[in-house]
N, C-alpha and C. Protein backbone atom coordinates (compact mmCIF):
# COMPACT_ATOMS: atom_id res chain seq x y z
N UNK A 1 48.01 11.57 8.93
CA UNK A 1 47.01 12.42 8.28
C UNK A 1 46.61 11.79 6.95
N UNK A 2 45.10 11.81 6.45
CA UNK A 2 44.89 10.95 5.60
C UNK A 2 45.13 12.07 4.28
N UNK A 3 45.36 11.25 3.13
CA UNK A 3 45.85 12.00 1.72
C UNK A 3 44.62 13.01 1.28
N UNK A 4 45.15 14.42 0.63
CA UNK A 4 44.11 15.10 0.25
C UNK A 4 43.42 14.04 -1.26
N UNK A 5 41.69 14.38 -0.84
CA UNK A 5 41.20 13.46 -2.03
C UNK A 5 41.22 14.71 -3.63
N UNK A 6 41.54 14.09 -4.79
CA UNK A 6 41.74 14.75 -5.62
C UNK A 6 40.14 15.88 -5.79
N UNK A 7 40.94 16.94 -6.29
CA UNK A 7 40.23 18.10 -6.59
C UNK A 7 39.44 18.41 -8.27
N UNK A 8 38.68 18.96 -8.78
CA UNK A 8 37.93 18.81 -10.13
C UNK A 8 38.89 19.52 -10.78
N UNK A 9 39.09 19.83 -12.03
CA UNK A 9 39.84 20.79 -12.90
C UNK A 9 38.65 22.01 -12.56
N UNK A 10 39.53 23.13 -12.87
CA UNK A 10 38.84 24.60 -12.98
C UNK A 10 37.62 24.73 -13.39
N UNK A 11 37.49 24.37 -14.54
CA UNK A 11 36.03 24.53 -15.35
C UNK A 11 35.29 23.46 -14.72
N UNK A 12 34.90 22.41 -13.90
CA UNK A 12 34.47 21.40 -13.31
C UNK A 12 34.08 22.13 -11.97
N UNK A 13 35.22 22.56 -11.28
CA UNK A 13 34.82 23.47 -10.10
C UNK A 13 34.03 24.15 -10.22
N UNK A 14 34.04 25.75 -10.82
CA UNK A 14 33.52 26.61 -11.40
C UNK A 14 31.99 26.12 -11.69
N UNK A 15 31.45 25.19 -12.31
CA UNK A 15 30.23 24.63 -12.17
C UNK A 15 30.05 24.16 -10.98
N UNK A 16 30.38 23.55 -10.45
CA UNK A 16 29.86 22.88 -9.14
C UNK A 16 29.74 24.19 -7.84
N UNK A 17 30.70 24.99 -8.12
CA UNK A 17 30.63 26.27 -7.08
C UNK A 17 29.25 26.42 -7.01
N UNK A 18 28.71 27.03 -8.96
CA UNK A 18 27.78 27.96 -8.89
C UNK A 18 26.41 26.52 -8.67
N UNK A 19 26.26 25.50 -8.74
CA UNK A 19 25.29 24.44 -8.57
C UNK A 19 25.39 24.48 -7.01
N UNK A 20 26.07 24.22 -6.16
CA UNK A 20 26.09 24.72 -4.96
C UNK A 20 25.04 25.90 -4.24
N UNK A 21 25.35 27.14 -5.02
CA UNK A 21 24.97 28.16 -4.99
C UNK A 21 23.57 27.95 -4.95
N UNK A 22 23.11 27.46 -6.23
CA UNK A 22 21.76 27.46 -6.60
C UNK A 22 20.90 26.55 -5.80
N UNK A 23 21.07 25.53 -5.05
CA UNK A 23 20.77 24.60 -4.29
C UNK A 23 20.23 22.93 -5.54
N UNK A 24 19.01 22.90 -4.36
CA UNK A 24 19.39 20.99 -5.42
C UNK A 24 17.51 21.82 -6.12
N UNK A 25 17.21 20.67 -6.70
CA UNK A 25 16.40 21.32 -7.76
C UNK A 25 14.60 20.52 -7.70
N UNK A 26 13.58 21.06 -8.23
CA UNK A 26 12.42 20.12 -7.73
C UNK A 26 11.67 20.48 -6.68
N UNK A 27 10.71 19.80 -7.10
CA UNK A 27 9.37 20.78 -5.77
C UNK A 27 9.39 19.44 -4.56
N UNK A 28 8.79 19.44 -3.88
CA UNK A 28 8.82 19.19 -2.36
C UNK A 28 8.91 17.50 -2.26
N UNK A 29 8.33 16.88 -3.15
CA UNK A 29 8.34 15.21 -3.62
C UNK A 29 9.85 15.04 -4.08
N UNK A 30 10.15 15.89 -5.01
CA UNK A 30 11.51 15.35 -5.47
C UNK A 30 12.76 15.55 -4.65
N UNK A 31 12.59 16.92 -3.90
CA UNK A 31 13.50 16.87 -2.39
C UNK A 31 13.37 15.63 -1.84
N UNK A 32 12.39 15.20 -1.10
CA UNK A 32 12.18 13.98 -0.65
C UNK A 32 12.89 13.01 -0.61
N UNK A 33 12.89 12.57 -1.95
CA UNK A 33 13.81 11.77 -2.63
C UNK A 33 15.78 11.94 -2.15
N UNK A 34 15.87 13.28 -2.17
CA UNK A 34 17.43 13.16 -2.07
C UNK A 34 17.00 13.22 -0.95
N UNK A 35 16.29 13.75 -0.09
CA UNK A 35 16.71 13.62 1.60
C UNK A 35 17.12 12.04 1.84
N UNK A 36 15.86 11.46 1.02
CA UNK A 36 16.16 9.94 1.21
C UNK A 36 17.68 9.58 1.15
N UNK A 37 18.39 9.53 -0.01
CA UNK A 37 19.43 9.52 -0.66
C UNK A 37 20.60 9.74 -0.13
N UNK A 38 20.47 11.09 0.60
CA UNK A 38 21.24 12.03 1.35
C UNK A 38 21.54 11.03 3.13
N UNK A 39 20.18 10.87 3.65
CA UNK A 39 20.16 10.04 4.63
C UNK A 39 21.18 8.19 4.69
N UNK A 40 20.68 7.73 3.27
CA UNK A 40 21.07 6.62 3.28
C UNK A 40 22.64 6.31 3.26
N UNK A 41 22.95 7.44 2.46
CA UNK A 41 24.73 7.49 2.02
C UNK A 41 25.51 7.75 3.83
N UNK A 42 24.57 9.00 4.65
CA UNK A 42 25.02 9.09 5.64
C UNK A 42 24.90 8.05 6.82
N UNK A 43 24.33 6.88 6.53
CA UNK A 43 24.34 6.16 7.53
C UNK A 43 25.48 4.96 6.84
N UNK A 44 25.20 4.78 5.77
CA UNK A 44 26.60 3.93 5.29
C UNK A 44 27.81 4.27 5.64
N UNK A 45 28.20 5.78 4.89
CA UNK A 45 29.37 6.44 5.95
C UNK A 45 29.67 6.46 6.94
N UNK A 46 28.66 6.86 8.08
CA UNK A 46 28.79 6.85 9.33
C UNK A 46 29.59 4.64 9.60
N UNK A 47 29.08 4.03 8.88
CA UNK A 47 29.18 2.49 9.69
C UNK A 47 30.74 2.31 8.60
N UNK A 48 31.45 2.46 7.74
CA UNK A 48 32.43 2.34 7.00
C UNK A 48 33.32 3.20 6.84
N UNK A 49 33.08 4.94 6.75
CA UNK A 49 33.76 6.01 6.90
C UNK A 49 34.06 5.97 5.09
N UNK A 50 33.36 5.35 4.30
CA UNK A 50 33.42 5.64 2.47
C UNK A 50 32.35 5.16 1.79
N UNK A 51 31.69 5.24 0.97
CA UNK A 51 31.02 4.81 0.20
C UNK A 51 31.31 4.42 -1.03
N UNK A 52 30.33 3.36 -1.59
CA UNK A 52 29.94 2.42 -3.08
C UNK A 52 28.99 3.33 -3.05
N UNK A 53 29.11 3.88 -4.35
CA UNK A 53 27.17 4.26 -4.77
C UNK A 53 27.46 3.79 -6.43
N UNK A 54 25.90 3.10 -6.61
CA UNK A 54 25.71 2.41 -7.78
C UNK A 54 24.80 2.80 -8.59
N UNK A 55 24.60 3.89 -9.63
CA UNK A 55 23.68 4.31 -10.55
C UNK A 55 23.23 3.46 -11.34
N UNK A 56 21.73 3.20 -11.57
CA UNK A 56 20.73 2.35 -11.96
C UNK A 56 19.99 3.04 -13.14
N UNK A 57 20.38 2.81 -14.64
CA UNK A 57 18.99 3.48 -15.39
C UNK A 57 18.82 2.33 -16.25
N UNK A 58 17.84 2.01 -17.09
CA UNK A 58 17.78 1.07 -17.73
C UNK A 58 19.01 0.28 -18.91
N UNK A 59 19.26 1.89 -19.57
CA UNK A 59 20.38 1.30 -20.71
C UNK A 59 22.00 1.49 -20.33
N UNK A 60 21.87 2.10 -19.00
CA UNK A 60 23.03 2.67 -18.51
C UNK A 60 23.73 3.34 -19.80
N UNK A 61 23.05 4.18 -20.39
CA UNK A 61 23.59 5.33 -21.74
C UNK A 61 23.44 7.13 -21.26
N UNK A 62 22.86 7.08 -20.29
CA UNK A 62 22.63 8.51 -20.12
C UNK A 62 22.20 8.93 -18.57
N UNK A 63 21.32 8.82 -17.88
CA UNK A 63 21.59 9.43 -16.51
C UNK A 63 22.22 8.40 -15.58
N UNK A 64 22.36 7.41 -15.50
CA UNK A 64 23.28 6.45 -14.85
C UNK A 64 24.55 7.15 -15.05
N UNK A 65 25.08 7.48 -16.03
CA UNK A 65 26.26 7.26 -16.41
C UNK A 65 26.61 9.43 -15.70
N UNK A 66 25.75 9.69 -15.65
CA UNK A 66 25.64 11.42 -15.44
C UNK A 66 25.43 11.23 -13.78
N UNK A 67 25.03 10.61 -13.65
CA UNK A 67 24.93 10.16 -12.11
C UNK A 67 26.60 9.73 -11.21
N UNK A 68 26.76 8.76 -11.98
CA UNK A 68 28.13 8.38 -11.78
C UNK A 68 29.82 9.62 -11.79
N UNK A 69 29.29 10.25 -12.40
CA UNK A 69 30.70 11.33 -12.96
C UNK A 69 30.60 11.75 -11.75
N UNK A 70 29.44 13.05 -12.17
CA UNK A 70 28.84 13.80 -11.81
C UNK A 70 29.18 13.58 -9.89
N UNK A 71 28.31 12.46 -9.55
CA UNK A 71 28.46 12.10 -8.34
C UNK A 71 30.35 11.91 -7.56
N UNK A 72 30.99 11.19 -8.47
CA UNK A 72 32.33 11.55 -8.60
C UNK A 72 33.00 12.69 -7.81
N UNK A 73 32.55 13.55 -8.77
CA UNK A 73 33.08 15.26 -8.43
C UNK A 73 32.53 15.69 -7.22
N UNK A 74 31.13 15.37 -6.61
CA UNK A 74 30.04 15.99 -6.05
C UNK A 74 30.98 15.57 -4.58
N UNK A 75 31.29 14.23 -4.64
CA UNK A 75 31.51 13.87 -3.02
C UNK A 75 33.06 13.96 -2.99
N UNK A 76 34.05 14.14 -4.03
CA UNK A 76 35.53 14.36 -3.52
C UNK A 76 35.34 15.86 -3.29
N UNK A 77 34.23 16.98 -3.68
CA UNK A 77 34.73 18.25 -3.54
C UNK A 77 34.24 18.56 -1.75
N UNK A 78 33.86 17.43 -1.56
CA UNK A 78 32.97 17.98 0.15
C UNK A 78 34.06 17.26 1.24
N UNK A 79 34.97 16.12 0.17
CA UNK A 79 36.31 15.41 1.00
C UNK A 79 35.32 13.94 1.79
N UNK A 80 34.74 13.43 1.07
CA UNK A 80 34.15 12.18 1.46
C UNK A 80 34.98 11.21 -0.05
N UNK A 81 35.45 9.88 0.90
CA UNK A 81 36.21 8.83 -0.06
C UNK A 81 34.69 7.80 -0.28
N UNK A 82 34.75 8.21 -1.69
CA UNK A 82 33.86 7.77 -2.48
C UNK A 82 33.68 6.90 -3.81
N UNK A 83 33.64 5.99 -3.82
CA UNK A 83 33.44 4.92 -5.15
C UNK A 83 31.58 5.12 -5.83
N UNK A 84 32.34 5.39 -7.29
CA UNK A 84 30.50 5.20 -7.92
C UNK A 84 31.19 4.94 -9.38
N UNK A 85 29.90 3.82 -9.39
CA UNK A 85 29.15 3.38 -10.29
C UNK A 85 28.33 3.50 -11.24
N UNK A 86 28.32 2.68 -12.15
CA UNK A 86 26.80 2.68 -12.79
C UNK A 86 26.58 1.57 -13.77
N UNK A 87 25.38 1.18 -13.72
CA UNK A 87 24.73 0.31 -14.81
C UNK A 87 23.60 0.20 -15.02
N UNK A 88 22.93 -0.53 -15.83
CA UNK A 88 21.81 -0.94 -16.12
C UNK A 88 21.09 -2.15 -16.05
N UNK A 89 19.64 -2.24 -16.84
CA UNK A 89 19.29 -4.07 -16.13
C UNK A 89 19.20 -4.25 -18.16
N UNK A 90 19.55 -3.56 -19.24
CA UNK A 90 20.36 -3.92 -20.73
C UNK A 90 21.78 -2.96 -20.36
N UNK A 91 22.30 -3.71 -21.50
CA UNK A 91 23.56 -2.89 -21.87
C UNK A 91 23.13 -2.38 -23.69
N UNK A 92 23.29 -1.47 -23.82
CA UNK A 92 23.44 -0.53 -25.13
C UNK A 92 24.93 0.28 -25.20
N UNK A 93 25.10 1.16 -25.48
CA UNK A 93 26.62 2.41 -25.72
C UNK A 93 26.19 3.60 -24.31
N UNK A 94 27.14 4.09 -23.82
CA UNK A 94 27.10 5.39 -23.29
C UNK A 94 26.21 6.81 -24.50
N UNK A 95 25.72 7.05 -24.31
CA UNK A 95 25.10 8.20 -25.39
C UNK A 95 25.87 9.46 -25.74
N UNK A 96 26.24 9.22 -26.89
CA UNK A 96 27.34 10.58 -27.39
C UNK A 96 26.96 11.58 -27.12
N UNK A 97 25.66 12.39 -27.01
CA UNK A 97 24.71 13.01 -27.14
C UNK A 97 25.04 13.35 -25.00
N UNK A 98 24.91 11.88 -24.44
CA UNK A 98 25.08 12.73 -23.07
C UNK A 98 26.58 12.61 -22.75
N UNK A 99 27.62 12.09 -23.36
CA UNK A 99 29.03 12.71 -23.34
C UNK A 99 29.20 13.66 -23.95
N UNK A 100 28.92 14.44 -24.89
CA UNK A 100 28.68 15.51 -25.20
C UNK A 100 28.22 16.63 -23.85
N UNK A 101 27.36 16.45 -23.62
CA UNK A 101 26.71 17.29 -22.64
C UNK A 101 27.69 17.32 -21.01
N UNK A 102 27.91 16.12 -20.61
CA UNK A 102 28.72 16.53 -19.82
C UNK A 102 30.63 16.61 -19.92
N UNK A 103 30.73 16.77 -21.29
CA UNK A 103 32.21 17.55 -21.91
C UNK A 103 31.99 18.98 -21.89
N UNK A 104 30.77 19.32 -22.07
CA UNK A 104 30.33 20.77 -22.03
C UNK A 104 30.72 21.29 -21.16
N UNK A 105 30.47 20.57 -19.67
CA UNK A 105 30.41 20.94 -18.29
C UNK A 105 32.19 20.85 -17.50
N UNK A 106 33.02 20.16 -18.50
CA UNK A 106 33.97 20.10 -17.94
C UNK A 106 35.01 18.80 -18.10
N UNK A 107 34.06 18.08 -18.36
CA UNK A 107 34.99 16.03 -18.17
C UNK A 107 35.52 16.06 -19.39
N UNK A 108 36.70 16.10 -19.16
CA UNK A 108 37.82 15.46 -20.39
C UNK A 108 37.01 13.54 -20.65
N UNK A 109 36.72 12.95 -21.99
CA UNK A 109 35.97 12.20 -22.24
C UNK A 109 37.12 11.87 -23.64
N UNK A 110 37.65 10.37 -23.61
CA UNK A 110 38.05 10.00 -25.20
C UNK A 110 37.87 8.65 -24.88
N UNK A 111 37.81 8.10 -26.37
CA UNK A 111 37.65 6.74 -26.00
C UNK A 111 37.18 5.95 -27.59
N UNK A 112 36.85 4.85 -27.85
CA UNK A 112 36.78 4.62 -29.76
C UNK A 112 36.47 2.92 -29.00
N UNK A 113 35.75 2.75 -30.32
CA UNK A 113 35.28 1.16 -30.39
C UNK A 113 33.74 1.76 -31.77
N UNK A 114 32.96 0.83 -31.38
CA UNK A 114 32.06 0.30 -32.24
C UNK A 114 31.10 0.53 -31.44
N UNK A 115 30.44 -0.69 -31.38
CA UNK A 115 29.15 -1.27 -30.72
C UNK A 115 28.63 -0.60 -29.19
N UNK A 116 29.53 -0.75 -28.60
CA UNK A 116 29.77 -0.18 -26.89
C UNK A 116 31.47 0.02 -26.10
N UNK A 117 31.23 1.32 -27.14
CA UNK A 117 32.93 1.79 -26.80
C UNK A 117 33.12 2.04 -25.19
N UNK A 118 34.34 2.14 -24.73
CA UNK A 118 35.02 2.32 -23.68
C UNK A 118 35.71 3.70 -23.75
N UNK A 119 34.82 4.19 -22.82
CA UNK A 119 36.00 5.59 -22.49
C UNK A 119 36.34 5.97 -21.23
N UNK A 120 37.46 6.76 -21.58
CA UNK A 120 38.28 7.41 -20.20
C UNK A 120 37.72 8.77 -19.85
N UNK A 121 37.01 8.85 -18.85
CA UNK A 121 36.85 10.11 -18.60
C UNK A 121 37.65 10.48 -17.21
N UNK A 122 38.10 12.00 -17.88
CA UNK A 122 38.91 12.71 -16.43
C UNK A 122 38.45 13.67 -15.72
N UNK A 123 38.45 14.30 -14.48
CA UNK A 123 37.93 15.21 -14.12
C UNK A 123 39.23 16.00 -13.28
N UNK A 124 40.11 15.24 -13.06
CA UNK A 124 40.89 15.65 -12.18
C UNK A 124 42.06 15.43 -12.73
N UNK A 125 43.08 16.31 -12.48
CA UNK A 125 44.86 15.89 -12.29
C UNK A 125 45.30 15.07 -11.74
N UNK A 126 44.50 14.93 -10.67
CA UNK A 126 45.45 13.96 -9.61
C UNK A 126 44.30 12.61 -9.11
N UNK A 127 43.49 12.47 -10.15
CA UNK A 127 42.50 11.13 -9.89
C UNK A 127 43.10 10.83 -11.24
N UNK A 128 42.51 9.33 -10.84
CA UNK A 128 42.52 8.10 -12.02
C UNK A 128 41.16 8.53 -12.81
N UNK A 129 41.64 8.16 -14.14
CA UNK A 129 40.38 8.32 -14.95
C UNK A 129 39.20 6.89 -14.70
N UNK A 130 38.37 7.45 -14.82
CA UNK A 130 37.15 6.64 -14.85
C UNK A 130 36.69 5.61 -16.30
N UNK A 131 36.77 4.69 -16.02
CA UNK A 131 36.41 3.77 -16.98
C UNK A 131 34.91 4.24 -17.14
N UNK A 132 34.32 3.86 -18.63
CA UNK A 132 32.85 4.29 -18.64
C UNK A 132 32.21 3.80 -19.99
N UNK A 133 31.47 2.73 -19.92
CA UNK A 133 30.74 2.18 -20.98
C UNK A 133 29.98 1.27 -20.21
N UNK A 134 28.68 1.16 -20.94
CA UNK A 134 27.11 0.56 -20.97
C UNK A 134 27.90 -0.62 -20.36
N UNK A 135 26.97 -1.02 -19.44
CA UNK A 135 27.27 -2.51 -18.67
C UNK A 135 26.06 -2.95 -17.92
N UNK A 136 25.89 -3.94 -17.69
CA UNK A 136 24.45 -4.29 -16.54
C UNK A 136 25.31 -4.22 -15.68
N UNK A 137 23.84 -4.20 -14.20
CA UNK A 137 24.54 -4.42 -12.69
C UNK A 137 25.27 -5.26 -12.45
N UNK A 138 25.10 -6.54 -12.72
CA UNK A 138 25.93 -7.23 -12.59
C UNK A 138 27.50 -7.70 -13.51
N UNK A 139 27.62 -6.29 -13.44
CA UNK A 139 29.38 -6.48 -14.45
C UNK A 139 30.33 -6.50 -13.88
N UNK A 140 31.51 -7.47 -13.74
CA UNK A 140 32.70 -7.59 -13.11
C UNK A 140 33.10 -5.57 -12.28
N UNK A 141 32.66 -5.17 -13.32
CA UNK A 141 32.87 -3.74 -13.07
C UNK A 141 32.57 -2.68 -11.84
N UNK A 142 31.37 -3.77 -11.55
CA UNK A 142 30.63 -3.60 -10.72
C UNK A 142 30.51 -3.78 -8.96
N UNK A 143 29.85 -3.50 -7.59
CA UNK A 143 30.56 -4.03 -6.74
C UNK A 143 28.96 -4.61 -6.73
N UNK A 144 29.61 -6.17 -5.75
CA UNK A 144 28.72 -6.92 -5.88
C UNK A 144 28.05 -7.08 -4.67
N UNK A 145 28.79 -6.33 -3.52
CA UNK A 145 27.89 -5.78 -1.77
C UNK A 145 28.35 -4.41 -1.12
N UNK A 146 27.54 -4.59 -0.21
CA UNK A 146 28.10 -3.23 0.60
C UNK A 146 27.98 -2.02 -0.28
N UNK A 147 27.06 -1.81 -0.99
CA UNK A 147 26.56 -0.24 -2.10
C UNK A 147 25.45 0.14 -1.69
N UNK A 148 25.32 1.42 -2.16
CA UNK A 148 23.98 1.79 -2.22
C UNK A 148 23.27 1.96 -3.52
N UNK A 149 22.39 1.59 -4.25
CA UNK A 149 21.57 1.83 -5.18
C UNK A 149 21.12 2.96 -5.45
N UNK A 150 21.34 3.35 -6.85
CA UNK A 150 20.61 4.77 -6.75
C UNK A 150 19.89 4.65 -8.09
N UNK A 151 18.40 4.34 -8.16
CA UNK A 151 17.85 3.94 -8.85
C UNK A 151 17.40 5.40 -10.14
N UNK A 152 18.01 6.26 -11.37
CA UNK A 152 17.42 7.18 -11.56
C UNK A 152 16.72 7.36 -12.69
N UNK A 153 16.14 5.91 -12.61
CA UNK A 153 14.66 5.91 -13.92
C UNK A 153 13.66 5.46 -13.37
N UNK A 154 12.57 5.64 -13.99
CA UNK A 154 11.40 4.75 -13.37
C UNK A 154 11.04 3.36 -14.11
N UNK A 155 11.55 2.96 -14.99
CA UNK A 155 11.48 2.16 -16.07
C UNK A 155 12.60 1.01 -14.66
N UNK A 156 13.91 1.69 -14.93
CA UNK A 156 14.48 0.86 -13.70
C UNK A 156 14.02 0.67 -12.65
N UNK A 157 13.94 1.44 -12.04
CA UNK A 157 13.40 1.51 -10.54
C UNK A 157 11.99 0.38 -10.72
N UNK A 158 10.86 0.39 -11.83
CA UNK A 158 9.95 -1.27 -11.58
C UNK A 158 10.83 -2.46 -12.35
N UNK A 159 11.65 -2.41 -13.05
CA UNK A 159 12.27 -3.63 -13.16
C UNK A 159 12.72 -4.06 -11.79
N UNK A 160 13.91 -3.24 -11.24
CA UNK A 160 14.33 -4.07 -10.78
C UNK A 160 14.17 -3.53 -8.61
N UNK A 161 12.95 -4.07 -8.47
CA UNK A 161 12.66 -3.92 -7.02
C UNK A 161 13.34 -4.31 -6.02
N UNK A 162 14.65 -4.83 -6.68
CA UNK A 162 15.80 -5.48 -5.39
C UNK A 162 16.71 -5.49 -6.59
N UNK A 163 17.94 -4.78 -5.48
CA UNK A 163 19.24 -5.33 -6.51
C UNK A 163 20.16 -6.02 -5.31
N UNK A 164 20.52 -6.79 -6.47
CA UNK A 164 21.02 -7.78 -5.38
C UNK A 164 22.69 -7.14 -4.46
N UNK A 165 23.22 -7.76 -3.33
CA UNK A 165 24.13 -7.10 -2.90
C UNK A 165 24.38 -5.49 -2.16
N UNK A 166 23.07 -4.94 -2.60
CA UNK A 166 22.88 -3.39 -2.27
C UNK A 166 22.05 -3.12 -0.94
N UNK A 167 23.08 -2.82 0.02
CA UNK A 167 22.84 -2.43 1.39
C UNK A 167 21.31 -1.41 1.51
N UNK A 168 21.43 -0.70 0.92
CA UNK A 168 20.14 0.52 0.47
C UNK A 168 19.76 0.69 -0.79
N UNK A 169 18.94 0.56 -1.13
CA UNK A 169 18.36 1.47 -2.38
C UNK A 169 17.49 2.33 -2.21
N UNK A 170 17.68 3.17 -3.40
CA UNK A 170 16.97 4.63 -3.43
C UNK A 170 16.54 5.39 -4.51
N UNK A 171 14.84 5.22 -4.28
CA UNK A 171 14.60 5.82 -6.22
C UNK A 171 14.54 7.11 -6.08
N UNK A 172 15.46 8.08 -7.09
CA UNK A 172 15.55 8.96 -7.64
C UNK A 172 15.52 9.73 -8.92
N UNK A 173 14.38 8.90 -9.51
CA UNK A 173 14.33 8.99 -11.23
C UNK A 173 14.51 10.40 -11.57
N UNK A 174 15.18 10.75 -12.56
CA UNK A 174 14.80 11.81 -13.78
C UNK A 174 14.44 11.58 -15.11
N UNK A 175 13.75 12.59 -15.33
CA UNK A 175 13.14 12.40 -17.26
C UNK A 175 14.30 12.27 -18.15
N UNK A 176 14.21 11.32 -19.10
CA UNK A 176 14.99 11.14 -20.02
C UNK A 176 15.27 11.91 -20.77
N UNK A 177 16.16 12.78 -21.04
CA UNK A 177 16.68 13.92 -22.32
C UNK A 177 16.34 13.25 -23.72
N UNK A 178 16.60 11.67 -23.47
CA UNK A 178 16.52 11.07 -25.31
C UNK A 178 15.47 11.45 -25.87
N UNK A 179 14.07 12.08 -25.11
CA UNK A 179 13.13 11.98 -25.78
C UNK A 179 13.17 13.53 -26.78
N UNK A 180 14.25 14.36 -26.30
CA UNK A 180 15.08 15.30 -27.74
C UNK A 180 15.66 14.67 -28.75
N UNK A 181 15.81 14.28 -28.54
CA UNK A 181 17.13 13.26 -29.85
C UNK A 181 16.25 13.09 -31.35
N UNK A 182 17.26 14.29 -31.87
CA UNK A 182 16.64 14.41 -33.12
C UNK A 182 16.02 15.79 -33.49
N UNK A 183 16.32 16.38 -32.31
CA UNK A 183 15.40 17.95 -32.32
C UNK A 183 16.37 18.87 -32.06
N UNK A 184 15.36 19.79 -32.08
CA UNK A 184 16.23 21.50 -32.00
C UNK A 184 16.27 21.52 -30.63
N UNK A 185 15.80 21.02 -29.99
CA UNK A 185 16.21 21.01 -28.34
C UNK A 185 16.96 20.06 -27.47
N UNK A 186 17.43 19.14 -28.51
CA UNK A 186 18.21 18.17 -28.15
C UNK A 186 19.19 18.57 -27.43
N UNK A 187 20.58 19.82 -27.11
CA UNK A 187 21.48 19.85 -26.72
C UNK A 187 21.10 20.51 -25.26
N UNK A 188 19.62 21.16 -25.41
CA UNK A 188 19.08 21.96 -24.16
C UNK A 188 19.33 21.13 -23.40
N UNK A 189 18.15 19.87 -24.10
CA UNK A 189 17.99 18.79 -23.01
C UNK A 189 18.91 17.96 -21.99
N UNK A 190 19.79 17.96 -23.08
CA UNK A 190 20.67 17.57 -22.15
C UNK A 190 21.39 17.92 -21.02
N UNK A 191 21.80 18.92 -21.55
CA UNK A 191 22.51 20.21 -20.63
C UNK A 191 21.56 20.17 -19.40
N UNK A 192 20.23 20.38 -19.42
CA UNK A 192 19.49 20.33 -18.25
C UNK A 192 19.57 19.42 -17.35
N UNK A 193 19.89 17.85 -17.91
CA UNK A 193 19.67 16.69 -17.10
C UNK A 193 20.89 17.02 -16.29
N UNK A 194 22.02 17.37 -17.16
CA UNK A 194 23.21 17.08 -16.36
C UNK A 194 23.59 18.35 -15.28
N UNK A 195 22.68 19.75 -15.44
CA UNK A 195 22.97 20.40 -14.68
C UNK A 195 21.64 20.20 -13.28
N UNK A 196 20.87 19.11 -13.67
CA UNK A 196 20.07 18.96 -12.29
C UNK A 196 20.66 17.95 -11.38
N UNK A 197 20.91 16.69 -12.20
CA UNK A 197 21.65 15.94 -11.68
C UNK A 197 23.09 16.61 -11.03
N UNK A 198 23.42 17.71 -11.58
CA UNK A 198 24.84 18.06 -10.96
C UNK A 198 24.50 18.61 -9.58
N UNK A 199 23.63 19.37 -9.92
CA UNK A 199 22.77 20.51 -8.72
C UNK A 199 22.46 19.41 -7.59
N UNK A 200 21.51 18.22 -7.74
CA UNK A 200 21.26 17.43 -6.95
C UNK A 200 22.35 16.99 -6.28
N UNK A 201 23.31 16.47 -6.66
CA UNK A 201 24.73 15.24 -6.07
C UNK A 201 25.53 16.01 -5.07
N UNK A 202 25.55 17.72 -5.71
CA UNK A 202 26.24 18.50 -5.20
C UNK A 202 25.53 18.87 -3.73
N UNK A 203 24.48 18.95 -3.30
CA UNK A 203 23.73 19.00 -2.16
C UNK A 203 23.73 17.59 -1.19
N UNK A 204 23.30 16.81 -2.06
CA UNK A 204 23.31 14.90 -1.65
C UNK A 204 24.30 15.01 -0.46
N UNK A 205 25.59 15.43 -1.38
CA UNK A 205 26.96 14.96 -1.02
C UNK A 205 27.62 15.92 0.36
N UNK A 206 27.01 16.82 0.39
CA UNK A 206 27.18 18.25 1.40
C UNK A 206 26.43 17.68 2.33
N UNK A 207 25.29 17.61 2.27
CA UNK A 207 24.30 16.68 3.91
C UNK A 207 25.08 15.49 4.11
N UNK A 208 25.81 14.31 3.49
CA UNK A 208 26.09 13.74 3.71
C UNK A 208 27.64 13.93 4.59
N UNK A 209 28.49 15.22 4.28
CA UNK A 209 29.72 14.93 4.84
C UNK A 209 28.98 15.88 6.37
N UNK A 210 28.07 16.82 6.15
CA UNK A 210 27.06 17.21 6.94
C UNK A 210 28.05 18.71 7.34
């Protein structure tokens, strides 16, 4: 019998229950998109029985990196063995601003440096913490075949029209929260990205174990 895959902490659950609940988010184009998404992961699975998924935003500072957790939680809570990623086509820092936002939601997050710190984020008791700082696609960190792309900028998604090594790709952009940064709606914003993106992964990941 294969090992139970680790479970979210309480407050991690507890969100994902009620994102569940609510379904995935977006009018009939942006469904689209995850059907796409949803489809592609399930035919990888179906030929391997696990998935690579590789989040794509330009600075890999903020929905790449919300993509990646996020996605994390989304496919161990449906019991699919799942590896994800993320990077960018620059490297800059992870955005305090969207570790912030998804500490809100639940992820134990520490970590210290300078320039482009390294942090540990946890979601679980019984998972390994997640390494997590700004990197391009192509970072040791990274897998270099057999993934799927999940492209969720549009800035990325025309850079880079092929990534190399990636069985599927799949654009799924969202609007950037940074364009708060600096405002009285800055913490909204965020909160929003990460509860659509949560809403989304959490559905993705349900069609996919089907």
């Amino acid at each position: 019998m294969p090992a139970a895959l680790p479970m979210p902490t309480p407050s991690l659950e507890q969100r994902f229950a009620a994102w569940d609940a609510a379904g995935p988010t977006g009018d009939a184009v942006h469904r689209a998109k995850l059907q796409a998404l949803a489809d592609a992961l399930k035919v990888e699975h179906q030929r391997k029985g696990s998935l690579d998924v590789l989040f794509v935003c330009t600075h890999n500072s903020r929905r790449s990196h919300m993509g990646q957790l996020l996605g994390a939680v989304a496919a161990a809570r449906v019991g699919l063995v799942a590896r994800t990623f993320s990077g960018g086509t620059e490297t800059t820092a992870f955005n305090p601003r969207a570790i912030a936002a998804l500490a809100r939601v639940g992820f134990q997050i520490t970590g210290e440096g300078d320039k482009n710190p390294h942090y540990r984020v946890n979601w679980s008791p019984s998972a390994p913490a997640i390494e997590a700082f700004s990197k391009t696609l192509d970072d040791a960190a990274n897998p270099t075949s057999d993934f799927v792309a999940v492209m969720t900028c549009s800035q990325a998604d025309a850079a880079c029209p092929f990534v190399k090594g990636a069985r599927q790709r799949v654009s799924v952009p969202y609007d950037d929260p940074k364009v708060a940064d600096g405002t009285a709606e800055e913490a909204q914003r965020y909160d929003e990205r990460v509860e659509q993106i949560g809403r989304d992964l959490a559905w993705v990941f349900r069609q996919v174990k089907g």
